[in-house]
Protein backbone atom coordinates (compact mmCIF):
# COMPACT_ATOMS: atom_id res chain seq x y z
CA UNK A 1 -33.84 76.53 -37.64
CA UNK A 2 -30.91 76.99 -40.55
CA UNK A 3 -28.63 75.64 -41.97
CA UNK A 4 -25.67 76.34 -44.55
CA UNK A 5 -26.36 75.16 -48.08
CA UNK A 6 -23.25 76.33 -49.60
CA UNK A 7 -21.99 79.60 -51.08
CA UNK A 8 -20.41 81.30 -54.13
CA UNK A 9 -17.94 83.82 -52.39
CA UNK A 10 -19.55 86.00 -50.54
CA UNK A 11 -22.97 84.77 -51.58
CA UNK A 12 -24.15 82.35 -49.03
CA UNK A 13 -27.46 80.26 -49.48
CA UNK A 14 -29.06 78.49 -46.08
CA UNK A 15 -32.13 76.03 -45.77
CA UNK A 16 -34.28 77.51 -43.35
CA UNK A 17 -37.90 76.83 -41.58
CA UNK A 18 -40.32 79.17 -41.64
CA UNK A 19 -43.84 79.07 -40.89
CA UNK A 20 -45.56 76.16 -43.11
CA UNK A 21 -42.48 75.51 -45.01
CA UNK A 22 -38.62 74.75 -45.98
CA UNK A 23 -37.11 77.71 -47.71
CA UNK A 24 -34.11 78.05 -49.35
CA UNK A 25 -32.87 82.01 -48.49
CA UNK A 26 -29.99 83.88 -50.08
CA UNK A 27 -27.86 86.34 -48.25
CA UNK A 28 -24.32 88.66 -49.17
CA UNK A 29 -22.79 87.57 -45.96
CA UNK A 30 -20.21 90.10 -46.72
CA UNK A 31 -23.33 93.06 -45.79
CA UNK A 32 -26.04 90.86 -44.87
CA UNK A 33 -28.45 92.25 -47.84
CA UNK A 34 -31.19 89.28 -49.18
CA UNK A 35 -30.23 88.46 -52.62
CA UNK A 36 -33.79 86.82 -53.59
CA UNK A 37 -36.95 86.07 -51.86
CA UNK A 38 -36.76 82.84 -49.93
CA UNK A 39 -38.14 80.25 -52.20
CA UNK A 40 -40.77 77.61 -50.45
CA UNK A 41 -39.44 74.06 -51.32
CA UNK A 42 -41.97 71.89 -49.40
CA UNK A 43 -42.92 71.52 -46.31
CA UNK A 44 -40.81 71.34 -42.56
CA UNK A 45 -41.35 67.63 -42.16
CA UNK A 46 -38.89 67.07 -44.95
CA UNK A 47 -35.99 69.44 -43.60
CA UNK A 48 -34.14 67.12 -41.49
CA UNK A 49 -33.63 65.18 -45.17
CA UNK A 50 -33.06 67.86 -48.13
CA UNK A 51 -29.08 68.12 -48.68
CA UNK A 52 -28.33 71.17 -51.15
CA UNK A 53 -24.91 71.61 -53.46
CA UNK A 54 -24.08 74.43 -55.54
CA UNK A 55 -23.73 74.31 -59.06
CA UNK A 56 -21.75 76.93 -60.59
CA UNK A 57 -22.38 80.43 -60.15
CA UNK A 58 -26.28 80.37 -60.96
CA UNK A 59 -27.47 77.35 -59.44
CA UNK A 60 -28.62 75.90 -56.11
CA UNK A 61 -29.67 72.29 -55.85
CA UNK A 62 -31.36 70.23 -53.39
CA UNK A 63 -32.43 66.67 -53.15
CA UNK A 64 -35.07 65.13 -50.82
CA UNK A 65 -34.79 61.57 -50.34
CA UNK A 66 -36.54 59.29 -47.49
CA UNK A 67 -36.65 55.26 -47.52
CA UNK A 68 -38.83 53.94 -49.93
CA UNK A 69 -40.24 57.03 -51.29
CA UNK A 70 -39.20 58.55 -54.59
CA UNK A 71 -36.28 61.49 -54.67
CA UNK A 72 -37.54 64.80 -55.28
CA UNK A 73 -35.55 67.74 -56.81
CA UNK A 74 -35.34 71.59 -56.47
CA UNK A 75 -33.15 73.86 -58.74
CA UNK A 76 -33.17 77.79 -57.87
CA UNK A 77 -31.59 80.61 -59.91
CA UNK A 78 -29.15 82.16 -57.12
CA UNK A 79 -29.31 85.01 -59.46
CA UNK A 80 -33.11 86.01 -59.26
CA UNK A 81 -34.76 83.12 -57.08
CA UNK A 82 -36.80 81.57 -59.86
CA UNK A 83 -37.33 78.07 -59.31
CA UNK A 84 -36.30 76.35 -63.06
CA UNK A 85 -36.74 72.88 -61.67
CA UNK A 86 -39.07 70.94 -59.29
CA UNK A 87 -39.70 67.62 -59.81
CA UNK A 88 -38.45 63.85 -59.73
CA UNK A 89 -34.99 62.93 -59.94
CA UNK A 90 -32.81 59.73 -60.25
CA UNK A 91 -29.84 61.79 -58.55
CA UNK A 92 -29.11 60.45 -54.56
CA UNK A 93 -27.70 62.92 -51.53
CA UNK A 94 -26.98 60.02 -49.26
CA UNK A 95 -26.53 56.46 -49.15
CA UNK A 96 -24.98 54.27 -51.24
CA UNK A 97 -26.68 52.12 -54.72
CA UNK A 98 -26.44 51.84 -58.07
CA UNK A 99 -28.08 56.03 -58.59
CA UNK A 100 -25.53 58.32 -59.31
CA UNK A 101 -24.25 59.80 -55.74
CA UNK A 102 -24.02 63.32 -55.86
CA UNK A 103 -20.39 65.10 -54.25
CA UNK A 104 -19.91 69.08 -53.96
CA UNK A 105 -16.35 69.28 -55.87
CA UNK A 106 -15.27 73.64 -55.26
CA UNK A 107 -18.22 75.52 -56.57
CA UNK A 108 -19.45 72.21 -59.06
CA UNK A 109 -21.76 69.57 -58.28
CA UNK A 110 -21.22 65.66 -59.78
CA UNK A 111 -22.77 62.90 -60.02
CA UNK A 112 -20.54 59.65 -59.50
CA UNK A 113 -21.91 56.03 -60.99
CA UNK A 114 -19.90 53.09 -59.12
CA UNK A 115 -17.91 51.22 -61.76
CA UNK A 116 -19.05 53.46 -64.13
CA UNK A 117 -17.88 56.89 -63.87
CA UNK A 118 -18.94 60.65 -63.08
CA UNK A 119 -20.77 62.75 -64.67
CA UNK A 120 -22.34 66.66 -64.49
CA UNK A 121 -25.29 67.72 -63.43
CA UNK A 122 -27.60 69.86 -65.30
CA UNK A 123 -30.53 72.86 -64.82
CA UNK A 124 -33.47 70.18 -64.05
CA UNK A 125 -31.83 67.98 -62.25
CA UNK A 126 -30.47 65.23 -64.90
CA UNK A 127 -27.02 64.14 -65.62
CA UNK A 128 -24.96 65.68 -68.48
CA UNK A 129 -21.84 65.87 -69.43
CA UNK A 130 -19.59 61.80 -68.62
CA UNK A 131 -16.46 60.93 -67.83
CA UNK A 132 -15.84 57.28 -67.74
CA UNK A 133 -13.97 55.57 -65.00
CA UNK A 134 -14.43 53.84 -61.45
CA UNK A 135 -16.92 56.55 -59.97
CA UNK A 136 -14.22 56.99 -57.25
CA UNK A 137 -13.80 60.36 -56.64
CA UNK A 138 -10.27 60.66 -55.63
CA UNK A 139 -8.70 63.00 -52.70
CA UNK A 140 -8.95 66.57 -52.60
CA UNK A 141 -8.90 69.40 -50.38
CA UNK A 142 -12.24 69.40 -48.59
CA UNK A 143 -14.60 72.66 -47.65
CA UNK A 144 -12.61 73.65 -45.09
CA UNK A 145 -10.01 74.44 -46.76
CA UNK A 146 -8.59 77.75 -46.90
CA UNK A 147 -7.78 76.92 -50.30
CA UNK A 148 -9.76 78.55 -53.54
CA UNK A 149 -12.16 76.22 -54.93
CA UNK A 150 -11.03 73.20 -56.64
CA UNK A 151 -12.10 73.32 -60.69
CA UNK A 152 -10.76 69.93 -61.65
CA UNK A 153 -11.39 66.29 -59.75
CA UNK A 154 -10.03 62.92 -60.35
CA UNK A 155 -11.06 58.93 -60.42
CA UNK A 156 -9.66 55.84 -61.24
CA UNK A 157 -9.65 53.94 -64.46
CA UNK A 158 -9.04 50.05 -64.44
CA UNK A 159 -6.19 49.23 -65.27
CA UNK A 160 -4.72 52.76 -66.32
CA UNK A 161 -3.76 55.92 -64.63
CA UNK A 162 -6.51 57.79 -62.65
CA UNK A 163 -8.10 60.30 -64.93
CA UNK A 164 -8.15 64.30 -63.89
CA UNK A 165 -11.20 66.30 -65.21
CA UNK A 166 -12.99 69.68 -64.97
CA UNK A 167 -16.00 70.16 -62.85
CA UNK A 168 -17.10 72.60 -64.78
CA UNK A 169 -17.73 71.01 -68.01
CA UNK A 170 -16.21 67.26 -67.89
CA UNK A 171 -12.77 67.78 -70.08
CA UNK A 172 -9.96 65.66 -69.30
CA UNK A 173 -6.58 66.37 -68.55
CA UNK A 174 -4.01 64.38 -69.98
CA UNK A 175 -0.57 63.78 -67.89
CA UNK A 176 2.65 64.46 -69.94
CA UNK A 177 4.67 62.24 -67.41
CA UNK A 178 6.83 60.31 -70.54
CA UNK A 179 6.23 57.84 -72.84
CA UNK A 180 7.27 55.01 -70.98
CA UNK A 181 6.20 55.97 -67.13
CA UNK A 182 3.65 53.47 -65.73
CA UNK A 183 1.78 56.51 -64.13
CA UNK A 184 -0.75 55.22 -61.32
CA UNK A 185 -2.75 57.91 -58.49
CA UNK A 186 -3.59 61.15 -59.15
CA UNK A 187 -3.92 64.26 -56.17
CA UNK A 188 -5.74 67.23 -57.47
CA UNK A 189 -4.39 70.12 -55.83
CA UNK A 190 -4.70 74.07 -56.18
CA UNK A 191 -3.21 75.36 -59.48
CA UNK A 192 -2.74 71.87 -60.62
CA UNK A 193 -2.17 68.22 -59.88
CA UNK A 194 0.23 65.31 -58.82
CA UNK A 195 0.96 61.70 -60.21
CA UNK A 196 3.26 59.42 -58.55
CA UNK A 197 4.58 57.32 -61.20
CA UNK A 198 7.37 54.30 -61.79
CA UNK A 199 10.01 55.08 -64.71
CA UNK A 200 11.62 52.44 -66.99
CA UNK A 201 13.82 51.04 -64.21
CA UNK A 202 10.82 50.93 -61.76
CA UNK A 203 12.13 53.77 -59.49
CA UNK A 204 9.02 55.81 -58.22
CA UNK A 205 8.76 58.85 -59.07
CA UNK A 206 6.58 61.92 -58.71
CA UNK A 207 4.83 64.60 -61.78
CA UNK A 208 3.44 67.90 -60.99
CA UNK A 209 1.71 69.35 -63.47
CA UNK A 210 -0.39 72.63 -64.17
CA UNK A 211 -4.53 72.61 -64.94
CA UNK A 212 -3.29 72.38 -68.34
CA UNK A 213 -1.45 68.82 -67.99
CA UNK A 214 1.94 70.60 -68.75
CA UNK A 215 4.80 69.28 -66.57
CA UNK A 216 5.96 71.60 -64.31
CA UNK A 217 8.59 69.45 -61.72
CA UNK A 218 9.43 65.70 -61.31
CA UNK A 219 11.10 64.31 -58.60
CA UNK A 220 11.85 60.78 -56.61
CA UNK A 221 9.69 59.22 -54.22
CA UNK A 222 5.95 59.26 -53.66
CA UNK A 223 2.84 61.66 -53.25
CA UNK A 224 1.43 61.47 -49.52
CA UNK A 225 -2.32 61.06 -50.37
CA UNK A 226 -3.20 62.62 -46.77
CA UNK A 227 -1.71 65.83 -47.67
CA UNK A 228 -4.45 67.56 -50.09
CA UNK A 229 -3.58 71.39 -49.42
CA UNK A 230 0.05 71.21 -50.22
CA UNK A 231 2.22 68.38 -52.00
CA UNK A 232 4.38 66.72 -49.96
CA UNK A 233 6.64 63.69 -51.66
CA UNK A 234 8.62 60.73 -49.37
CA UNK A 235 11.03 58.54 -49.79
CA UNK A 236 12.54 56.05 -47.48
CA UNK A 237 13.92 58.10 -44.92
CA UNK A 238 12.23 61.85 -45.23
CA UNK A 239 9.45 63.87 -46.39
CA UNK A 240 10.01 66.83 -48.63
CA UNK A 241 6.77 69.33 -48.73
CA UNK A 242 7.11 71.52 -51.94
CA UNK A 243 5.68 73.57 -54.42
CA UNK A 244 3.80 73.20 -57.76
CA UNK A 245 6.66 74.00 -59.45
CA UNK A 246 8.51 71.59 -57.59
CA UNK A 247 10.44 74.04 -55.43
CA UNK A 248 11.39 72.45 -51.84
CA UNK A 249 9.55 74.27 -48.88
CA UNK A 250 10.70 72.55 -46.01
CA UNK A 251 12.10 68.21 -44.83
CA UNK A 252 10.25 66.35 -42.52
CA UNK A 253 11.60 63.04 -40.71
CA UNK A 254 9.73 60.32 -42.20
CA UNK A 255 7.00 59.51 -39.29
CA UNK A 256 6.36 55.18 -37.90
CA UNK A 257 2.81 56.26 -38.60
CA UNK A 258 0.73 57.74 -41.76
CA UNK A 259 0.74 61.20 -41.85
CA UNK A 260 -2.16 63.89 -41.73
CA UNK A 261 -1.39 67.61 -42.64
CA UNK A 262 -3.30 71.03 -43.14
CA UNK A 263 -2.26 74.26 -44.49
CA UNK A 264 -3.32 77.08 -42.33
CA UNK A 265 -2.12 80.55 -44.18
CA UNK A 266 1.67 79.73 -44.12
CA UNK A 267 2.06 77.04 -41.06
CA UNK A 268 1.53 73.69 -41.77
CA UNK A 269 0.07 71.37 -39.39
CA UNK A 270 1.28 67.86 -39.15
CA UNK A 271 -0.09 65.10 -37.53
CA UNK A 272 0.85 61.23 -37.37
CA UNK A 273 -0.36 60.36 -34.01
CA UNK A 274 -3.16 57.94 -33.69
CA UNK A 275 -5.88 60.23 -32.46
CA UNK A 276 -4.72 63.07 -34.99
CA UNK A 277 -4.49 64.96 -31.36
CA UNK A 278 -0.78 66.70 -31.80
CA UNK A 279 0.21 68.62 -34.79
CA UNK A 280 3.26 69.97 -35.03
CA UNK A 281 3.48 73.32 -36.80
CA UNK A 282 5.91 74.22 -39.81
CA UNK A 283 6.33 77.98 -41.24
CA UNK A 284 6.50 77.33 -44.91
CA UNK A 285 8.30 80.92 -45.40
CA UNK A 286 11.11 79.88 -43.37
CA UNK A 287 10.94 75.66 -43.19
CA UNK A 288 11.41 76.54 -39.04
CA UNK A 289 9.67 74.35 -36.74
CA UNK A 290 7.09 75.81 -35.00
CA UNK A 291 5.47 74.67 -31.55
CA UNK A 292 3.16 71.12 -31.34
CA UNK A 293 -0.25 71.73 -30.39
CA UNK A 294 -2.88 69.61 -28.41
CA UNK A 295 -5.38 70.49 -31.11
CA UNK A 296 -7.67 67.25 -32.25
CA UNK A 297 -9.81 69.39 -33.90
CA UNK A 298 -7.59 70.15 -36.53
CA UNK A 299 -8.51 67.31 -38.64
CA UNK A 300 -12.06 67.62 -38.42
CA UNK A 301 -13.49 70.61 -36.72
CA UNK A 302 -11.45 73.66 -38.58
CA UNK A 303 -13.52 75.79 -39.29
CA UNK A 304 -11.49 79.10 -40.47
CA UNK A 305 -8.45 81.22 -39.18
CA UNK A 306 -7.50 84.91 -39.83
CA UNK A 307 -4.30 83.78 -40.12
CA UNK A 308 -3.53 84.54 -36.06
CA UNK A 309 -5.96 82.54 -34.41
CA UNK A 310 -7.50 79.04 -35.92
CA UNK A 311 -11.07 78.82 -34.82
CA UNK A 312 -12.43 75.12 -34.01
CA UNK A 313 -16.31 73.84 -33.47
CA UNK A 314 -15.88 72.20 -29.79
CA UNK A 315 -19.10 70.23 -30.25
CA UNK A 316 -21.16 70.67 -27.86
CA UNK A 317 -18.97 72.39 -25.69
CA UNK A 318 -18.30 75.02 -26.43
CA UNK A 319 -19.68 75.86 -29.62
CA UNK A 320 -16.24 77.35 -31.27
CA UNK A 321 -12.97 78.39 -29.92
CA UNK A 322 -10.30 80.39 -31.04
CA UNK A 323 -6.87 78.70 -30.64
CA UNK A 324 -3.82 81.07 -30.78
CA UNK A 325 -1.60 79.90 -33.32
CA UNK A 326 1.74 81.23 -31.30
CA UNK A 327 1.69 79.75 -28.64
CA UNK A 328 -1.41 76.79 -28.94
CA UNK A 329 -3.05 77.97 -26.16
CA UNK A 330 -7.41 78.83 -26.65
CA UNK A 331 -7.92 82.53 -27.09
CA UNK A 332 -11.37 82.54 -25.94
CA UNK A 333 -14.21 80.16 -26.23
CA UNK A 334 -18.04 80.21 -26.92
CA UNK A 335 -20.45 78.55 -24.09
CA UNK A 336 -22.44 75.69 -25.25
CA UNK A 337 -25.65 75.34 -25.67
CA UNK A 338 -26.57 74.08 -22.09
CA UNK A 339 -25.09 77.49 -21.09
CA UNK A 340 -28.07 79.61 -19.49
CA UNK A 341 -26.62 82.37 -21.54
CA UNK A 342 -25.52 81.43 -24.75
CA UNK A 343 -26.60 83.23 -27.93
CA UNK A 344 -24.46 81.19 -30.44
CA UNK A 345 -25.73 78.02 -31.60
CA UNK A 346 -23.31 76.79 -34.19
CA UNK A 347 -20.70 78.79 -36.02
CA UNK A 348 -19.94 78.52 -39.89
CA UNK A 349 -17.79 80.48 -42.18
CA UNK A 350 -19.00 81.16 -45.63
CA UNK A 351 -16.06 82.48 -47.72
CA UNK A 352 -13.82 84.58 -45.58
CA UNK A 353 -17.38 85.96 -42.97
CA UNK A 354 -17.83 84.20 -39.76
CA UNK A 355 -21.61 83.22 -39.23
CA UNK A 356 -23.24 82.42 -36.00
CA UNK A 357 -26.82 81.22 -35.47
CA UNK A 358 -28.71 82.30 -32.97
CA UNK A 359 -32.24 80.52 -31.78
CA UNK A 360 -34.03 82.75 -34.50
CA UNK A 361 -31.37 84.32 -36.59
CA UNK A 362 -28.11 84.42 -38.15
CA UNK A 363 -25.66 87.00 -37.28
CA UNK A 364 -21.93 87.92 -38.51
CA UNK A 365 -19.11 87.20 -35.73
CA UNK A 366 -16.42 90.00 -35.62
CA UNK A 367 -13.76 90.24 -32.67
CA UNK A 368 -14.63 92.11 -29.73
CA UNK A 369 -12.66 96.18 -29.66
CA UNK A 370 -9.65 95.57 -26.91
């Protein structure tokens, strides 16, 4: 058995049994050369409860946790498989409690404190760098995204605008959004981040800013908080999705029901249905409407897309499917795993390489020759 434990680009690490033990193992998914010996992190009965996060471009960790036994910590150098840390740790992969709850934020791990704030996490193990607040990390596009890595994160603050930071090294950036704005949530975005805002008057209003905290565009309305690929601002009657810079891409009638939207290449997805079941499809070149497709994995099974065909997990059955993003119809489909012959497991993309695992092995996924 093996599993993904995040990647750097193209360098993808996986938690994997073998023999008497849980291994981490390193691989180049781009040629499928080993980057490091796997390195032996304890034994199989503690798989099914070891989570691991990258942090930064030179570490791997993993926690261990079970009920009422003490946490246990690995750190490996992704660069030469050393292991620089194995020991106790006050750091917690699942669950909820007063230890500081560990989050994969782009290629940066933190630590969040409830009511406390967030903080970084260093080569054994231990907390670092702080950044006061609520410990409420706030939204952000997820690992699905097709989006680069996100470098900065936000949280509240009581009483006072959220805060945006680096996940790199804990820096804040401060919002330039005027003197007098009464500046409230904050959606970190690619290349920069959004604050909706109420001027002097009380009219709400909406910042963009750059990774710097310089003001690039401000506009009326608010930020759509479900929309953390692309910024998308509404007012009482419309949508407007736009830009960074605070060009406008494209309107969209103001839905009865909250919104839900992906970026896929250039086409947006949008979805306000209950089930999240229909999304219908914008070109952000052109702002033309596109077809509406019966697609409920969208919001939680994407898995990656070469930009003709979106591929989905179908969990169990089947595994993944390709869904053709012309005309919404499924391109092909893997059998599941009650098939007789099935030789895909699960499906994963790490970086821009399609991964399947087999019973015993892991394997890129290319598309057949026509």
């Amino acid at each position: 058995m093996i599993h993904p434990a995040g990647n750097v680009g193209d360098r993808g690490f996986f938690l994997g049994a073998s023999g008497d033990g849980w291994r981490v193992v390193g691989v180049n998914v781009a040629d499928g050369h080993r980057l490091f010996a796997p390195v032996r992190l304890g034994p199989n009965a503690r798989a099914a409860s070891t989570r691991c996060f990258v942090n930064g471009p030179a570490m791997l960790l993993c926690v261990w946790e079970a009920s009422g036994q003490p946490r246990r910590a690995w750190v490996v150098n992704t660069e030469t498989g050393a292991l620089m840390f194995d020991g106790p740790t006050e750091l917690r992969a699942y669950g909820s409690g007063p230890e500081p709850r560990l989050s994969q934020v782009g290629d940066y791990v933190v630590a969040a404190v409830p009511d406390s704030g967030v903080h970084g996490v260093g080569p054994h193990a231990e907390p670092t760098w702080f950044v006061p607040g609520d410990g409420l990390l706030g939204d952000s596009a997820g690992p699905n995204s097709d989006l680069q890595p996100m470098k900065f994160a936000s949280q509240g603050v009581f009483r006072a605008p959220d805060i945006v930071f680096s996940v790199v090294d804990g820096a804040s950036v401060k919002p330039s959004a005027g003197r007098d704005a009464s500046v409230g949530g904050a959606i970190v975005y690619a290349g920069g981040f959004g604050y909706s805002y109420h001027d002097q008057d009380g009219t709400e209003r909406v910042a963009l800013l750059d990774e710097s905290g310089r003001l690039s565009a401000q506009m009326a309305g608010g930020l759509v908080n479900t929309s953390p690929d692309v910024p998308i601002v509404e007012d009482e009657s419309q949508l407007r999705v736009v830009t960074m810079s605070g060009r406008q891409l494209l309107e969209i009638p103001k839905p009865t029901l909250r919104l839900y939207a992906r970026l896929i290449g250039t086409t947006l997805y949008v979805a306000s249905d209950k089930r999240l079941r229909s999304w219908q499809q914008f070109d952000l070149r052109t702002g033309a409407k596109g077809k509406a497709c019966d697609a409920e994995g969208l919001s939680t099974s994407y898995i990656g897309s070469d930009g003709a065909i979106a591929i989905l997990t179908g969990e169990p059955s089947p595994v993944a499917y390709g869904m053709d993003m012309a005309t919404c119809e499924t391109a092909w489909a893997m059998p599941g795993t009650s098939s007789p012959d099935v030789t895909v497991r699960e499906v994963w993309r790490v970086n821009t390489t399609l991964l399947g695992r087999g019973a015993n092995d892991l394997f890129s996924l290319v598309p057949q020759p026509k």
